[in-house]
C-alpha atoms as a PDB file:
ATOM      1  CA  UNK A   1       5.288  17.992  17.594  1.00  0.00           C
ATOM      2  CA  UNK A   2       1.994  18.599  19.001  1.00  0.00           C
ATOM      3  CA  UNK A   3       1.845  21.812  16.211  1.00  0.00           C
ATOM      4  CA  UNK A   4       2.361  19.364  13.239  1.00  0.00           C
ATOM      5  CA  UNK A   5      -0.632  16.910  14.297  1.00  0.00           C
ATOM      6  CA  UNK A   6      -2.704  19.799  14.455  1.00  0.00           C
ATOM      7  CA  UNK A   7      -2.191  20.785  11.056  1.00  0.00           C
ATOM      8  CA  UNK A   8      -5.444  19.913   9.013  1.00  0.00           C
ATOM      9  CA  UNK A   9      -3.959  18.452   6.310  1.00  0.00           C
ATOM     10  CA  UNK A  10      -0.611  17.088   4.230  1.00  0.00           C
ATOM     11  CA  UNK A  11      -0.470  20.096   2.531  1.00  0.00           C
ATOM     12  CA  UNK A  12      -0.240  22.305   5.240  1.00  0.00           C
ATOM     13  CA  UNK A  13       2.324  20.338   6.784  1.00  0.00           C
ATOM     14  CA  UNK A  14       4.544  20.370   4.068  1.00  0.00           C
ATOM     15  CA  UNK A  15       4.443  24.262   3.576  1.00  0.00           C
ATOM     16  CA  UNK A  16       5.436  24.655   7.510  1.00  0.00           C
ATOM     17  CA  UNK A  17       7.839  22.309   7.522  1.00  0.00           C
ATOM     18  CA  UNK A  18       9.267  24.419   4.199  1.00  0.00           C
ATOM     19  CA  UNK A  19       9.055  27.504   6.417  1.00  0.00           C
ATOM     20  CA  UNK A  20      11.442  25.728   8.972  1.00  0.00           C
ATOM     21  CA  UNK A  21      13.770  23.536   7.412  1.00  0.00           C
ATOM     22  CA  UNK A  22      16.302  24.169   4.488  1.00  0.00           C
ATOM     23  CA  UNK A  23      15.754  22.379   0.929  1.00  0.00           C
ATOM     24  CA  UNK A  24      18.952  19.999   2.353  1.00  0.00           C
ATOM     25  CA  UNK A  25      17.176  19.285   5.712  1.00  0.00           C
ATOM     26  CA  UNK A  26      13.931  18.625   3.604  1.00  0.00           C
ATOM     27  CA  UNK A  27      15.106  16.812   1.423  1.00  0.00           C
ATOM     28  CA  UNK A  28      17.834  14.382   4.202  1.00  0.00           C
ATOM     29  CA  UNK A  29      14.519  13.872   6.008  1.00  0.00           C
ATOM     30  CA  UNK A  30      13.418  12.188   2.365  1.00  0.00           C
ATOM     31  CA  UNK A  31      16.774  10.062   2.239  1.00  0.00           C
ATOM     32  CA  UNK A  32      16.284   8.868   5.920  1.00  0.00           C
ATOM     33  CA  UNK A  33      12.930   7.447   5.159  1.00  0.00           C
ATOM     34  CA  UNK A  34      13.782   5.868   2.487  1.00  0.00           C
ATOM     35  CA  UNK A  35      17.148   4.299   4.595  1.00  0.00           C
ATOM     36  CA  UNK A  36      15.139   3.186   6.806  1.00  0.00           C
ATOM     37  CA  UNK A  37      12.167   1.674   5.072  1.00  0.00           C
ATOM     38  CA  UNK A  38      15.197  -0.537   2.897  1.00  0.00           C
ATOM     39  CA  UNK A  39      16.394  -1.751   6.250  1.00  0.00           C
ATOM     40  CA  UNK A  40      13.262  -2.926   7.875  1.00  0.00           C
ATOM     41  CA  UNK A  41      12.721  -4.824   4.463  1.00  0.00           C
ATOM     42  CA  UNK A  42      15.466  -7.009   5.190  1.00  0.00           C
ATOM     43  CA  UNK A  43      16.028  -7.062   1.076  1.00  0.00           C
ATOM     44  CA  UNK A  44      19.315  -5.398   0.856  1.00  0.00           C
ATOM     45  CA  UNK A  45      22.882  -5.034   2.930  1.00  0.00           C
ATOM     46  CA  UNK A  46      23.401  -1.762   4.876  1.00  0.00           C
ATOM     47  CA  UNK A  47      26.473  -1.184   1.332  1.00  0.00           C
ATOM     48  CA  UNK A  48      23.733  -1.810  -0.945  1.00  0.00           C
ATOM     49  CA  UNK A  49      21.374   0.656   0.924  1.00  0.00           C
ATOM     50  CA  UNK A  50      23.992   3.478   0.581  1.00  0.00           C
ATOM     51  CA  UNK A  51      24.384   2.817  -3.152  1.00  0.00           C
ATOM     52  CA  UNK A  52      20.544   2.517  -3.933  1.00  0.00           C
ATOM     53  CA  UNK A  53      19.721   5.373  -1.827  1.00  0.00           C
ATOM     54  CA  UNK A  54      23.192   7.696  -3.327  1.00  0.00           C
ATOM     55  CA  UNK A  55      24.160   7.910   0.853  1.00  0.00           C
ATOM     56  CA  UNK A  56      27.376   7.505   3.163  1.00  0.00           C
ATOM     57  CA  UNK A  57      27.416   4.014   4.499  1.00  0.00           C
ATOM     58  CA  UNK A  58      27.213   5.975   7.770  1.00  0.00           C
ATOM     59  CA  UNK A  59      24.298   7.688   7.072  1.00  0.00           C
ATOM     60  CA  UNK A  60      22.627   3.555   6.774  1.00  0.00           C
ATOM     61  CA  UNK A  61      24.700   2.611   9.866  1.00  0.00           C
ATOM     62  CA  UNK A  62      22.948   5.336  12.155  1.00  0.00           C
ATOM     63  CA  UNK A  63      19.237   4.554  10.486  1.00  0.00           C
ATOM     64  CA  UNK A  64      20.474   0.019  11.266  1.00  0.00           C
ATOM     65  CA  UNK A  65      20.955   0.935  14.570  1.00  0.00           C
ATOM     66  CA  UNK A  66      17.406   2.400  15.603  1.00  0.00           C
ATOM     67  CA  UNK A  67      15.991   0.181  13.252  1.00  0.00           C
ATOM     68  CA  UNK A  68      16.951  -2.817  15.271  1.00  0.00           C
ATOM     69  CA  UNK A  69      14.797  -2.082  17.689  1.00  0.00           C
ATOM     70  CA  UNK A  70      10.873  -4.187  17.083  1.00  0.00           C
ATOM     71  CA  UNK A  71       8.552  -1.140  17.577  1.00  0.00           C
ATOM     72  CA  UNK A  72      10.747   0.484  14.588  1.00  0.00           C
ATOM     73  CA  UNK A  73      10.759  -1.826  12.373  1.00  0.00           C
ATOM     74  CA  UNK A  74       6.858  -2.504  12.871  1.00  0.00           C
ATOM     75  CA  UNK A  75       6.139   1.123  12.553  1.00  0.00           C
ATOM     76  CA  UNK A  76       8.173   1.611   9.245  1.00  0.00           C
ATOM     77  CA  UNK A  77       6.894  -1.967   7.361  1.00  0.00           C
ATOM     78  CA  UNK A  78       3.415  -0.605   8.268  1.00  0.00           C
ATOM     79  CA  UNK A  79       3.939   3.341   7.343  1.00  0.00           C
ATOM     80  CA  UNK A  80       6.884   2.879   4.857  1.00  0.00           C
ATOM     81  CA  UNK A  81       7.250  -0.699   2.840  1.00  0.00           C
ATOM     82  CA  UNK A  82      10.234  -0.401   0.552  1.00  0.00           C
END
């Protein structure tokens, strides 16, 4: 981790991270960030989350339960508002 906040800028970051990680790992890091920043919004059932965000209802379940905890759910309504 220390590597990646090294990195000088977004653009860098994204190239290494397309060195290391598949288009599918890419692209489920995209889907989780999304799950997550739906269920810290508090808008929409953990069902609706897996049909808005084309998911498996347990791909929501694991994001609901770390986002119960507070110092989640701050961090993603500050970095990631739905």
């Amino acid at each position: 981790m220390e590597h990646l906040a090294a990195l000088d800028s977004p653009e860098e970051i994204r190239w290494l991270l397309e060195q290391l990680l598949t288009d599918r790992e890419l692209h489920d890091i995209g889907d989780r960030l999304h799950i997550y920043s739906l269920l810290v919004s508090g808008e929409y059932s953990q069902r609706a989350i897996a049909q808005l965000a084309k998911v498996s209802i347990s791909k929501v379940e694991r994001g609901a339960s770390n986002a119960r905890s507070p110092k989640v759910r701050a961090y993603f309504r500050k970095h990631f508002p739905a």
